[in-house]
C-alpha atoms as a PDB file:
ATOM      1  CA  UNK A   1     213.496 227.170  62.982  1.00  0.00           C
ATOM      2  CA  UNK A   2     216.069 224.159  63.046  1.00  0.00           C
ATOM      3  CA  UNK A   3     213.622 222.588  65.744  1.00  0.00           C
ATOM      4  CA  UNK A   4     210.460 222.712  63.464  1.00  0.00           C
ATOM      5  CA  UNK A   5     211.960 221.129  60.536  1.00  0.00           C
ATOM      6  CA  UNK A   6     213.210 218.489  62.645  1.00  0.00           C
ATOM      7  CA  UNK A   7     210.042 217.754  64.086  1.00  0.00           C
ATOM      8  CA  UNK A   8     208.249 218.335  60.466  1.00  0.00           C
ATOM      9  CA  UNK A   9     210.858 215.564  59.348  1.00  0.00           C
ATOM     10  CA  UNK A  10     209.726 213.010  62.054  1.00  0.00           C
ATOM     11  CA  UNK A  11     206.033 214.028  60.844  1.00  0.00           C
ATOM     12  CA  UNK A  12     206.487 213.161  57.499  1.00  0.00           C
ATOM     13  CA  UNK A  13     209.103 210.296  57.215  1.00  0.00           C
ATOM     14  CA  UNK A  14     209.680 208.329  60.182  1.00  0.00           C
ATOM     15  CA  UNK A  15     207.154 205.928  61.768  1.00  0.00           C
ATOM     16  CA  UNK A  16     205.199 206.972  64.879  1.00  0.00           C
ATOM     17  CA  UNK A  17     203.429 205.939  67.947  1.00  0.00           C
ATOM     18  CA  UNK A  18     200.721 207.283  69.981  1.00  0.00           C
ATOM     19  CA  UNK A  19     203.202 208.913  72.189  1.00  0.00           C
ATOM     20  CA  UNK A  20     204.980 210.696  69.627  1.00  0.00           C
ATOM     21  CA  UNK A  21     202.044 212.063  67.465  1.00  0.00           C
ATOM     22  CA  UNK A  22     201.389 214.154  71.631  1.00  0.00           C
ATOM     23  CA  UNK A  23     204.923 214.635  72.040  1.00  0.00           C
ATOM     24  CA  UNK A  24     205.425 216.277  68.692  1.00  0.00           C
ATOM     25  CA  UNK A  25     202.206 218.134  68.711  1.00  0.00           C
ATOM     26  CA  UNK A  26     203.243 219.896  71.653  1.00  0.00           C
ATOM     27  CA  UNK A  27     206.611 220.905  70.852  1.00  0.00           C
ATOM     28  CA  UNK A  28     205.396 222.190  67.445  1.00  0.00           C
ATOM     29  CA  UNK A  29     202.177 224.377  69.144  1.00  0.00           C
ATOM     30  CA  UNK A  30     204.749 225.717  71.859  1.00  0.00           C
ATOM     31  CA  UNK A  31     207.576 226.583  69.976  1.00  0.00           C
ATOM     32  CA  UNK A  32     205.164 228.168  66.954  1.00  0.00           C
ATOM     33  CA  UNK A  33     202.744 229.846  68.968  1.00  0.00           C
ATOM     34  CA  UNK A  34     202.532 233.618  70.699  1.00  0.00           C
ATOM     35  CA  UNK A  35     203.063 233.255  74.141  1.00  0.00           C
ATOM     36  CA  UNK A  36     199.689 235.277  75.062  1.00  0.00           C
ATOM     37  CA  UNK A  37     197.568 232.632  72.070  1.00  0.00           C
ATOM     38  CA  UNK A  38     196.218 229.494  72.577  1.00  0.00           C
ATOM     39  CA  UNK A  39     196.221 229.008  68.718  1.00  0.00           C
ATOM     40  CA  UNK A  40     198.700 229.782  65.625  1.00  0.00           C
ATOM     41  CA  UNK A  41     198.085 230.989  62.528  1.00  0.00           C
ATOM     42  CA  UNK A  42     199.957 231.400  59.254  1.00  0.00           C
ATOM     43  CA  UNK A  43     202.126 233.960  60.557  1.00  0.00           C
ATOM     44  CA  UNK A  44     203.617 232.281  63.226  1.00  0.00           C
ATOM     45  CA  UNK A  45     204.644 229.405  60.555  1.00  0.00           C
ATOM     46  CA  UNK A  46     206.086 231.907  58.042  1.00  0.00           C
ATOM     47  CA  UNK A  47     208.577 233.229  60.662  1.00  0.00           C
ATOM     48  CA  UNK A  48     209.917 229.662  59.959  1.00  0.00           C
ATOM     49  CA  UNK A  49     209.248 227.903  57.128  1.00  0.00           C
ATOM     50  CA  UNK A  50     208.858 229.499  53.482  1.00  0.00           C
ATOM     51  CA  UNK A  51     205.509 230.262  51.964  1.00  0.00           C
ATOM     52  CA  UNK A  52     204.383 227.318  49.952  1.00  0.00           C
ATOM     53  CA  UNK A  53     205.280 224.590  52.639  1.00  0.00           C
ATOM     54  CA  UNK A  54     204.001 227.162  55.747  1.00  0.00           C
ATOM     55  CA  UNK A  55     200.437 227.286  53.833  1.00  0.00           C
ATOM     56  CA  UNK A  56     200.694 223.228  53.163  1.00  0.00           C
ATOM     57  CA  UNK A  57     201.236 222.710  56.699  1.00  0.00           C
ATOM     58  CA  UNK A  58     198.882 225.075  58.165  1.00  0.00           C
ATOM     59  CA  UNK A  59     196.059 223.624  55.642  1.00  0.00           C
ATOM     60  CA  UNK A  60     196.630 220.207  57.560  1.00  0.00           C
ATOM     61  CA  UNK A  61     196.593 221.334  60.979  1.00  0.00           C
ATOM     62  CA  UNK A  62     193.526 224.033  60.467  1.00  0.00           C
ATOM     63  CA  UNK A  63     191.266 221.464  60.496  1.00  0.00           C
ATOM     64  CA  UNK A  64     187.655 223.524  61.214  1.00  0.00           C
ATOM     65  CA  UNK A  65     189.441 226.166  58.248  1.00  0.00           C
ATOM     66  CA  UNK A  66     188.551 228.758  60.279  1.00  0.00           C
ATOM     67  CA  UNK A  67     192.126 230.870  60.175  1.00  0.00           C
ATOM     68  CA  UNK A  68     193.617 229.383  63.117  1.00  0.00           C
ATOM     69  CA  UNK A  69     195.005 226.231  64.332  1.00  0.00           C
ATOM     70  CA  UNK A  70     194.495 224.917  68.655  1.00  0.00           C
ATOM     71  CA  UNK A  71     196.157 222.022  69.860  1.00  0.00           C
ATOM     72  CA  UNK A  72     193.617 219.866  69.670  1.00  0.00           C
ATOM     73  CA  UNK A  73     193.292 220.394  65.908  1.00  0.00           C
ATOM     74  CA  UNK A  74     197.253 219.872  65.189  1.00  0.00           C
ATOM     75  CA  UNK A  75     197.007 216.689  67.376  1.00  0.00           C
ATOM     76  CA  UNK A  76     193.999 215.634  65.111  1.00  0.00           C
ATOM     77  CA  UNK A  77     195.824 216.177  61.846  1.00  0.00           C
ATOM     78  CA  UNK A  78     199.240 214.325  62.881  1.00  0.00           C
ATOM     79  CA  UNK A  79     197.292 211.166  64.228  1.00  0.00           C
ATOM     80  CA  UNK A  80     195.051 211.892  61.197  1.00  0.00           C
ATOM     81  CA  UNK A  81     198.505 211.376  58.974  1.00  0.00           C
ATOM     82  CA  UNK A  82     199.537 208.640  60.891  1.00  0.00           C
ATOM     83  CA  UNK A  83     196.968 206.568  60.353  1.00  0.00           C
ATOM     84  CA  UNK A  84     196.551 207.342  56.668  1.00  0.00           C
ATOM     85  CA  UNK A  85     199.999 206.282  56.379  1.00  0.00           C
ATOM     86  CA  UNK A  86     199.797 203.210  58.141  1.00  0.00           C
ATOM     87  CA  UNK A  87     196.631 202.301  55.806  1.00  0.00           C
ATOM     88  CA  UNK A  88     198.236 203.125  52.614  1.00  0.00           C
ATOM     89  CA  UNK A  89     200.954 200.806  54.041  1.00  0.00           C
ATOM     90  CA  UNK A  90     198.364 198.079  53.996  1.00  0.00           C
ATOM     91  CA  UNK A  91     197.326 198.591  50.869  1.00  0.00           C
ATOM     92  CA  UNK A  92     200.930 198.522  49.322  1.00  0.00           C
ATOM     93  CA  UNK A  93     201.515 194.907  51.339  1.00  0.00           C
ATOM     94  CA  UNK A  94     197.855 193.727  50.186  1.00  0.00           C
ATOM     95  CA  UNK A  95     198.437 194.511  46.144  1.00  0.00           C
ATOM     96  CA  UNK A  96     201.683 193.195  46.198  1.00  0.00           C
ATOM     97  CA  UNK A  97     201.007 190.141  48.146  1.00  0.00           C
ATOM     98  CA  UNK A  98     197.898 189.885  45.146  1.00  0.00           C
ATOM     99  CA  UNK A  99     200.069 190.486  42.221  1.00  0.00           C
ATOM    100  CA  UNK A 100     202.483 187.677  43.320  1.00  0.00           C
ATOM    101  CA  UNK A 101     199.919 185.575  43.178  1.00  0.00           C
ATOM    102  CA  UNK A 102     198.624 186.742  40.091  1.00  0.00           C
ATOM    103  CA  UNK A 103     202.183 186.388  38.578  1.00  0.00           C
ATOM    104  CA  UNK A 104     202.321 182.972  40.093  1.00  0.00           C
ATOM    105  CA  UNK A 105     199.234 182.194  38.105  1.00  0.00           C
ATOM    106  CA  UNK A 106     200.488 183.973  34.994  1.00  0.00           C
ATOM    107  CA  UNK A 107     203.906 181.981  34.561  1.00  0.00           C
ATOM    108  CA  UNK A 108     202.185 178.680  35.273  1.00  0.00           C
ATOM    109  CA  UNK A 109     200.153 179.541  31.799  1.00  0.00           C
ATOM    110  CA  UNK A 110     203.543 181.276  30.104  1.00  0.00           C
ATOM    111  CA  UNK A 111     205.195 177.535  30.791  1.00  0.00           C
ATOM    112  CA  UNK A 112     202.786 175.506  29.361  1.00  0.00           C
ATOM    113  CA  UNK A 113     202.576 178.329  26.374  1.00  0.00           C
ATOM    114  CA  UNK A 114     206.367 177.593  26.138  1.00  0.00           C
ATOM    115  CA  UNK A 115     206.614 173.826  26.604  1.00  0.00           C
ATOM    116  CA  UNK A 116     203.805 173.255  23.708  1.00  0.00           C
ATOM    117  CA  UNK A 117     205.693 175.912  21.397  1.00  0.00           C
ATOM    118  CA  UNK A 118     209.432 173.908  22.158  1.00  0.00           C
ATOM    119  CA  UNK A 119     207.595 170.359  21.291  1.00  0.00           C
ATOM    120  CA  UNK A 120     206.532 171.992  18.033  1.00  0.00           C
ATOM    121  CA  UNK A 121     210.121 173.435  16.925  1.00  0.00           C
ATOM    122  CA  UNK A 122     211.185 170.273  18.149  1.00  0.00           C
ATOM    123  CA  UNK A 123     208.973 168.274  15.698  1.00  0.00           C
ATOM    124  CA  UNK A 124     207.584 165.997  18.531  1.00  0.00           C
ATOM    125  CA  UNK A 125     203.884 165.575  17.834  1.00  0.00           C
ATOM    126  CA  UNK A 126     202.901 166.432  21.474  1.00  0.00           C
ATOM    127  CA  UNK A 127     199.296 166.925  20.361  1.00  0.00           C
ATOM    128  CA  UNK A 128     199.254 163.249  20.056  1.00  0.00           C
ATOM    129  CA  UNK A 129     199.928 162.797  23.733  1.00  0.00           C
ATOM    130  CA  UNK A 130     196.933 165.324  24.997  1.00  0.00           C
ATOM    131  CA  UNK A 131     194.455 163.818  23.062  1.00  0.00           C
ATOM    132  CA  UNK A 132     194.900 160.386  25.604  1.00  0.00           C
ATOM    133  CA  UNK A 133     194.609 162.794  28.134  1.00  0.00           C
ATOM    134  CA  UNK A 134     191.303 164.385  26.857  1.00  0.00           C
ATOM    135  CA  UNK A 135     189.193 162.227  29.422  1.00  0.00           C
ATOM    136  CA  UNK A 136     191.533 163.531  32.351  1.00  0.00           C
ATOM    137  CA  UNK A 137     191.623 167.087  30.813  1.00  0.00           C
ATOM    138  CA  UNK A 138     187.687 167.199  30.711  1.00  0.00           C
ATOM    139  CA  UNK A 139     187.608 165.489  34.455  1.00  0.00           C
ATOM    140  CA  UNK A 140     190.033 168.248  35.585  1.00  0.00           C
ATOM    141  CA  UNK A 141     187.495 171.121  33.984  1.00  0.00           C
ATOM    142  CA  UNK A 142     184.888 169.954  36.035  1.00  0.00           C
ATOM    143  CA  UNK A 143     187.221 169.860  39.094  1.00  0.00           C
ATOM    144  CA  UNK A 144     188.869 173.202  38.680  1.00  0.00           C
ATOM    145  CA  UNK A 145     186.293 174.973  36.446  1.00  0.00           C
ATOM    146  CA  UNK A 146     184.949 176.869  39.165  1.00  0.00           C
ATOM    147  CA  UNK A 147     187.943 177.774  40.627  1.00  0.00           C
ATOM    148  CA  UNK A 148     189.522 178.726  37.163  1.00  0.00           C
ATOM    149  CA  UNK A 149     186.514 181.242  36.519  1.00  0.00           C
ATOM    150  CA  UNK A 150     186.173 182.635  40.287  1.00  0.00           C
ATOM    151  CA  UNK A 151     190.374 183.507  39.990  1.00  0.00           C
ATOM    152  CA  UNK A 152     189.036 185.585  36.667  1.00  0.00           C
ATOM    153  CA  UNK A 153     186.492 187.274  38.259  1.00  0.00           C
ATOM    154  CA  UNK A 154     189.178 188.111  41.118  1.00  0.00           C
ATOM    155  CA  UNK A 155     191.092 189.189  38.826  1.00  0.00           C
ATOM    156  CA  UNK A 156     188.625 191.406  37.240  1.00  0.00           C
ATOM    157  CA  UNK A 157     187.248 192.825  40.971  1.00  0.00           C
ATOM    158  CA  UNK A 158     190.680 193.700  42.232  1.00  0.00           C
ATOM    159  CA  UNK A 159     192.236 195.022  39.462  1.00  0.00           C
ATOM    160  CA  UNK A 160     189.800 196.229  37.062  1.00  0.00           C
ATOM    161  CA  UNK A 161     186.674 197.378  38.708  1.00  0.00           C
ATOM    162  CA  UNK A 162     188.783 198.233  42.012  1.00  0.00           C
ATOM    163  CA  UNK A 163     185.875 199.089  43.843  1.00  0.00           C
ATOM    164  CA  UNK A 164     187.217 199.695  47.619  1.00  0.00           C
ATOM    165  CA  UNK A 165     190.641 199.904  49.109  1.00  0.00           C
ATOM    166  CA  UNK A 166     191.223 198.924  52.669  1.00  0.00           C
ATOM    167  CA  UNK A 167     189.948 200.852  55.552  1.00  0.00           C
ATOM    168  CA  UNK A 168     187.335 202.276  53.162  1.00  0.00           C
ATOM    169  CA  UNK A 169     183.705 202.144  55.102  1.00  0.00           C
ATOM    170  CA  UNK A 170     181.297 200.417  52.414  1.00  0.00           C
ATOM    171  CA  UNK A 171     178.171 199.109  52.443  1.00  0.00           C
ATOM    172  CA  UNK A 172     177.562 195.781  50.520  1.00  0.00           C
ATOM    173  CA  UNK A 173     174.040 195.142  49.586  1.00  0.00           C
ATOM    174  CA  UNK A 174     172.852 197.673  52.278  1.00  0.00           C
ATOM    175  CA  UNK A 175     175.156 196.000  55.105  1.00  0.00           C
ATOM    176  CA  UNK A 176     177.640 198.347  56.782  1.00  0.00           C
ATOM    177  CA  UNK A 177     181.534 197.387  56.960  1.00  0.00           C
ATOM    178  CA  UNK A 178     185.579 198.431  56.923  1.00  0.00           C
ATOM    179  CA  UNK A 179     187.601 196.675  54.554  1.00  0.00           C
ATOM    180  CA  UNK A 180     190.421 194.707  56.697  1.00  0.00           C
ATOM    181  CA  UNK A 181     191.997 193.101  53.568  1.00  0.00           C
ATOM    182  CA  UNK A 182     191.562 192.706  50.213  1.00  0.00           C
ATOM    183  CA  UNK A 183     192.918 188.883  48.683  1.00  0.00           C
ATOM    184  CA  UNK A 184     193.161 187.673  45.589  1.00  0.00           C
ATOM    185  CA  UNK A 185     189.979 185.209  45.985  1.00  0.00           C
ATOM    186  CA  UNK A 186     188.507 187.026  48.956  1.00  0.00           C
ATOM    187  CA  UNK A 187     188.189 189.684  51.001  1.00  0.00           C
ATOM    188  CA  UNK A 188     187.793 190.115  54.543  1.00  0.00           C
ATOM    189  CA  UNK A 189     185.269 193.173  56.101  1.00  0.00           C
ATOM    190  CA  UNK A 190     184.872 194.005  59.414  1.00  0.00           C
ATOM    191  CA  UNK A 191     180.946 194.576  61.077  1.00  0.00           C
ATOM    192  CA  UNK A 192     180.059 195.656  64.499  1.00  0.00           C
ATOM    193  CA  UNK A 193     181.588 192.730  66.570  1.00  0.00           C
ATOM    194  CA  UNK A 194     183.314 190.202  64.103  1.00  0.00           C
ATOM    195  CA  UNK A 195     185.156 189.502  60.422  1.00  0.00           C
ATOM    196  CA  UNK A 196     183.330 189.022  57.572  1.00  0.00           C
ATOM    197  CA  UNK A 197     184.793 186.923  54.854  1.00  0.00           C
ATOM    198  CA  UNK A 198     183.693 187.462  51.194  1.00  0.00           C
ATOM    199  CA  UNK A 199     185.333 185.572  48.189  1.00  0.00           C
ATOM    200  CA  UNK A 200     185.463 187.757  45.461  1.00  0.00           C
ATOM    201  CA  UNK A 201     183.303 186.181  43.014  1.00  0.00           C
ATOM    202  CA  UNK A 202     180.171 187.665  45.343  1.00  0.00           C
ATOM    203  CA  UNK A 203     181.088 190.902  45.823  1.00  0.00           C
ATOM    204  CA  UNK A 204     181.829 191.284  41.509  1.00  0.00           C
ATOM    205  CA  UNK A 205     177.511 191.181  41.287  1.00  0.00           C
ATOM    206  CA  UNK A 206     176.861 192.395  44.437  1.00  0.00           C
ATOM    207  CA  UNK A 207     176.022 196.360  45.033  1.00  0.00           C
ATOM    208  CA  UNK A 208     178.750 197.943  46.583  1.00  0.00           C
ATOM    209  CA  UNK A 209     178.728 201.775  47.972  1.00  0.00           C
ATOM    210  CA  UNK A 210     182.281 203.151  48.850  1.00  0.00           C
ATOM    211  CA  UNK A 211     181.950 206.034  51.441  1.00  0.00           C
ATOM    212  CA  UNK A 212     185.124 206.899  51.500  1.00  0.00           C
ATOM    213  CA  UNK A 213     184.942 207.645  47.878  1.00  0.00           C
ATOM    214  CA  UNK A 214     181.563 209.331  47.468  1.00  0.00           C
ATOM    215  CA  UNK A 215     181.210 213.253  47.149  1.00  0.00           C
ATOM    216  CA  UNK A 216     179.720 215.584  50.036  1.00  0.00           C
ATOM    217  CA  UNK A 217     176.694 213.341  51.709  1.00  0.00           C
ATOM    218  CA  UNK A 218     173.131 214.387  52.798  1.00  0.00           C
ATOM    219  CA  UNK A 219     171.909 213.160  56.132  1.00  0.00           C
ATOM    220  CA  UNK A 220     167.776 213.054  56.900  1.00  0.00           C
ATOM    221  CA  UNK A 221     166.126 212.619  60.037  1.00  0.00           C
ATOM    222  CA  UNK A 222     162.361 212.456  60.749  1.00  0.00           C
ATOM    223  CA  UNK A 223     161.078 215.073  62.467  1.00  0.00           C
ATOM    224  CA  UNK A 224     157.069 215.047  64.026  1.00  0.00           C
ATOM    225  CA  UNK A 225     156.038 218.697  64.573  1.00  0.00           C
ATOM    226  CA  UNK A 226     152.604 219.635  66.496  1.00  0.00           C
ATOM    227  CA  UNK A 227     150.420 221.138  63.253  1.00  0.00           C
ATOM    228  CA  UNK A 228     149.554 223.880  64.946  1.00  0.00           C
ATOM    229  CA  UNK A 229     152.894 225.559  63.818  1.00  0.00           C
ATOM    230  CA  UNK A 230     152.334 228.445  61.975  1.00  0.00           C
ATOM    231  CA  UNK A 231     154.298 229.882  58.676  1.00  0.00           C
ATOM    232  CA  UNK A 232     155.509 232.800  59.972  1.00  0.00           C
ATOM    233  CA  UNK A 233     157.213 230.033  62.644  1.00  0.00           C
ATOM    234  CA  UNK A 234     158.519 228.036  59.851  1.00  0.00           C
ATOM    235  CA  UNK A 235     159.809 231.346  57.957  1.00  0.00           C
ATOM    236  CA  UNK A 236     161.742 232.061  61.260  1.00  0.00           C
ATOM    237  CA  UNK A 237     163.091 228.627  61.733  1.00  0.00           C
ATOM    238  CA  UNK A 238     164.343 228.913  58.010  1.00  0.00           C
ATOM    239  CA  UNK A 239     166.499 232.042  58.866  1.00  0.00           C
ATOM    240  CA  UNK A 240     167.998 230.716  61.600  1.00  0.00           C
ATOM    241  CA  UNK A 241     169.073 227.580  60.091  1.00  0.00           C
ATOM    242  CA  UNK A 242     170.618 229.676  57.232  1.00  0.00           C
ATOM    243  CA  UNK A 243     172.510 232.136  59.588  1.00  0.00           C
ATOM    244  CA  UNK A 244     173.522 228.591  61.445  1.00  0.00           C
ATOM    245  CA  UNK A 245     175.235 227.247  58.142  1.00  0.00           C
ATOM    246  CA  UNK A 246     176.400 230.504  57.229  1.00  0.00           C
ATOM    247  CA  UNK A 247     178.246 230.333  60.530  1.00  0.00           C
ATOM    248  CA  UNK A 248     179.099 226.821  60.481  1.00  0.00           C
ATOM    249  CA  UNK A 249     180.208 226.790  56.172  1.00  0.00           C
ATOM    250  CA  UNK A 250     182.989 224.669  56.543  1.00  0.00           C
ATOM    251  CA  UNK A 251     180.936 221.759  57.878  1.00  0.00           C
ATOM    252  CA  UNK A 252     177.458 222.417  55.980  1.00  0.00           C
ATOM    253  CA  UNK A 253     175.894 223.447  52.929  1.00  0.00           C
ATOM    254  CA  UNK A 254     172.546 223.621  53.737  1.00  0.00           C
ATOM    255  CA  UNK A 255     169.630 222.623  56.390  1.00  0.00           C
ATOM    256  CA  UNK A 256     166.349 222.546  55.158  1.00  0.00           C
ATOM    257  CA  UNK A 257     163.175 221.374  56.362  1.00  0.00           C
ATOM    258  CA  UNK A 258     160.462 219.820  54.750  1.00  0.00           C
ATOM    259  CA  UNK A 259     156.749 219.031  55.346  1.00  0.00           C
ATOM    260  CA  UNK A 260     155.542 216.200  52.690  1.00  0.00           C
ATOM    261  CA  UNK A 261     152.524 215.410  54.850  1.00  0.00           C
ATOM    262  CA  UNK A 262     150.011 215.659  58.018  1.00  0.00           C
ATOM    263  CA  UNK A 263     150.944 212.722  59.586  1.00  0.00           C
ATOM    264  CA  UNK A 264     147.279 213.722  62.040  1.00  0.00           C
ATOM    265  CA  UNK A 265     145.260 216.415  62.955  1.00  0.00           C
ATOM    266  CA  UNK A 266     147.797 217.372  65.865  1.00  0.00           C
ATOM    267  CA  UNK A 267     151.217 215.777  64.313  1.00  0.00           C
ATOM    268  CA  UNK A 268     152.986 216.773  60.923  1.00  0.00           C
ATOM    269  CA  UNK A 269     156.009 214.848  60.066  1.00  0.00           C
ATOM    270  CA  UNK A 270     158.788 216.779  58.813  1.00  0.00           C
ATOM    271  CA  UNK A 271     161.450 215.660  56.631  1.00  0.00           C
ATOM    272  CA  UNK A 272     165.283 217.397  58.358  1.00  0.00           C
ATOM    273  CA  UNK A 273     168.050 217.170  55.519  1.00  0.00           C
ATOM    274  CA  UNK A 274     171.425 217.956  56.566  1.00  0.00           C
ATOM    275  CA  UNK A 275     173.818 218.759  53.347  1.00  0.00           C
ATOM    276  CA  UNK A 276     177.663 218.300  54.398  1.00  0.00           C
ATOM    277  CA  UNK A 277     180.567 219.409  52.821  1.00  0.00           C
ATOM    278  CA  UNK A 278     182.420 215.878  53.608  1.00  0.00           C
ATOM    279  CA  UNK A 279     181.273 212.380  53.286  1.00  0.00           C
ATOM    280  CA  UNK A 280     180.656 210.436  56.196  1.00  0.00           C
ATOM    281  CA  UNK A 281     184.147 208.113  56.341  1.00  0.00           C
ATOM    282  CA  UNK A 282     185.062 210.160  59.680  1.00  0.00           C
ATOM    283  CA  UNK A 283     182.339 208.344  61.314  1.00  0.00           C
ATOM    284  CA  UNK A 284     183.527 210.440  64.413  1.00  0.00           C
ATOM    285  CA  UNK A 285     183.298 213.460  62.589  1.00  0.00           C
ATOM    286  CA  UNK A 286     179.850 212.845  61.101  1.00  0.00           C
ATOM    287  CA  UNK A 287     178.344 212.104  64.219  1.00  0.00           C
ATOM    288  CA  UNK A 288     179.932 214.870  66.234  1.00  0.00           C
ATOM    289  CA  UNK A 289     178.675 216.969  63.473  1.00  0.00           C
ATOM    290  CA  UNK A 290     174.766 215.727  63.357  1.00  0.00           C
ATOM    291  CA  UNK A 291     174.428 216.188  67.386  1.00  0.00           C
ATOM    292  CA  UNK A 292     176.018 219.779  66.523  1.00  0.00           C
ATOM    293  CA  UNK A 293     173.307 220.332  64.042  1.00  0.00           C
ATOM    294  CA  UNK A 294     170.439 218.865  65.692  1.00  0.00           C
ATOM    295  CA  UNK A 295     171.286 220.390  69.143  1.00  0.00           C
ATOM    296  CA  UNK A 296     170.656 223.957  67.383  1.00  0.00           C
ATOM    297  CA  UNK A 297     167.556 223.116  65.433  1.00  0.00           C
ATOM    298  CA  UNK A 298     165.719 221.742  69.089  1.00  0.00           C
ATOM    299  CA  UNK A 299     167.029 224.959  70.385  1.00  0.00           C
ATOM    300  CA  UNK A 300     165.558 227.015  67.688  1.00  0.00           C
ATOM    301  CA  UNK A 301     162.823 224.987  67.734  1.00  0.00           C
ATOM    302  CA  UNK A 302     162.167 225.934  71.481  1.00  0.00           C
ATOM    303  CA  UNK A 303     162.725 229.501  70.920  1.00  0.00           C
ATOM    304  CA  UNK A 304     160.461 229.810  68.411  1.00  0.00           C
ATOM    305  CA  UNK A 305     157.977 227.835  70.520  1.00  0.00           C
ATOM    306  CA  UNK A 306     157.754 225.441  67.959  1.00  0.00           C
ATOM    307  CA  UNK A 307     155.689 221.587  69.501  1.00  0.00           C
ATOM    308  CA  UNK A 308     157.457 218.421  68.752  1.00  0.00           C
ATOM    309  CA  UNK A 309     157.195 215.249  69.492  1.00  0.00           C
ATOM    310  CA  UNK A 310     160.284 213.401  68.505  1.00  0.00           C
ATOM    311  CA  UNK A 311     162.894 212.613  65.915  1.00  0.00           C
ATOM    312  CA  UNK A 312     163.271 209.499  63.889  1.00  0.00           C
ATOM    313  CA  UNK A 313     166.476 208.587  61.649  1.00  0.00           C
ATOM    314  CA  UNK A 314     166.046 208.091  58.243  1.00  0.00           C
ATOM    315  CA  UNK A 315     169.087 206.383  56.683  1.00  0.00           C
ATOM    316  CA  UNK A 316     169.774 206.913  52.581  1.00  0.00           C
END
């Protein structure tokens, strides 16, 4: 027991490497587990640790929810933690590098609030003084004027509407990224092969879609069927998609299939939507997911002797 919670405290408080996250995987799956498994479950942890923090931890590590937790899994969830952690560490540094600016910004206006309210207990007419400098003042608006009203639109992004945090996947007007950092005038994505820099003032107008923070996603692929299929074939393929997501809940909600149109006389083009019970931030676990899915409906297709000609993403 004394080993577990000391490797449970290096989990949760100290930083880790790459070669830690292995190193305490495997000491906590071969001191938990029964020497004839090549799992754990909930019972082996409650030999150990009390109820409550034995069903925490085994929710973590079970990551396919199925009862029972491999190696592979508790190796997953431990590098899983450690780079949550790390992000959320990023995110701390990034908002409180931004809100020194923005106090920066905010005692600059507090002074001159304070030096025009001292002149005025002090009975010096200092209004007399800013109206010689009326010509600089309105020279100085058309200078900074832009950059006074791009800061308050920063302001307004980062704090107010908050729309991403970093290491969120987004899309900005239909354009896949990963926020790297978020500034207080810009912020700095990262596409396929390079950094993206946008100041903040386009991205308050533009049409953002967080990922990481949308609900359970739907993916749809084209599918071109021979129209000779019959319904009796589609009434089969139906059943075994259900029985597939019955099988496979934790990962799916639902496969249907859908035939809007004859694309020909020979070729019907069928509509393949695959509802998930996670949104696609895991990139990894999205696409391992997908080829999972569409692996068993060309098998079922094949079985039921079911034509087809190809399939065709469809991205929503």
């Amino acid at each position: 027991r004394s080993v577990l919670v000391e490797l449970l405290g290096r989990f949760t408080k100290t930083p880790l490497d790459k070669m830690s996250v292995l190193s305490i995987s495997q000491k906590i799956f071969q001191n938990v587990k029964n020497p004839n498994n090549n799992s754990i479950n909930i019972n082996n942890l409650l030999k150990y640790l009390p109820s409550s923090t034995a069903e925490q931890f085994f929710s973590e590590i079970d990551v396919n929810g199925n009862g029972d937790a491999t190696f592979d899994e508790i190796f997953a969830s431990i590098r899983n933690c450690l780079e949550e952690r790390e992000i959320l560490k990023k995110v701390v540094l990034d908002t409180d590098y931004t809100l020194k600016k923005l106090d920066t910004i905010l005692l600059v206006i507090m002074w001159v609030i304070f030096s025009v309210m001292t002149f005025s207990i002090m009975a010096i007419d200092i209004f007399t003084y800013l109206a010689t400098l009326g010509s600089l003042a309105i020279s100085l608006t058309f200078i900074f004027g832009g950059s006074i009203a791009s800061i308050f639109e920063s302001v307004l992004m980062v704090f107010v509407s908050h729309p991403f945090d970093v290491a969120d996947n987004i899309t900005v007007n239909g354009k896949s990224y990963e926020v790297v950092e978020i500034g207080m005038v810009g912020c700095i994505f990262k596409a396929s092969r390079c950094l993206v820099y946008f100041p903040n003032r386009t991205l308050v107008n533009a049409k953002v879609v967080n990922i990481r923070r949308s609900p359970n996603q739907t993916d749809f692929t084209l599918v071109y069927l021979d129209s000779s299929v019959t319904s009796s074939q589609l009434k089969a393929l139906k059943q075994k998609l259900d029985a597939f997501v019955d099988l496979n809940n934790r990962d799916y909600k639902s496969i249907t299939l859908s035939i809007p149109e004859p694309l020909t006389l020979r070729t019907s083009k069928c509509k393949l939507s695959i509802d998930y019970t996670f949104n696609f931030q895991d990139s990894a676990q999205f696409y391992s997911r997908k080829r999972k899915a569409l692996l068993y409906f060309r098998q079922a297709i094949f079985e039921l002797d079911i034509k087809f000609a190809k399939f065709e993403q469809l991205y929503n």
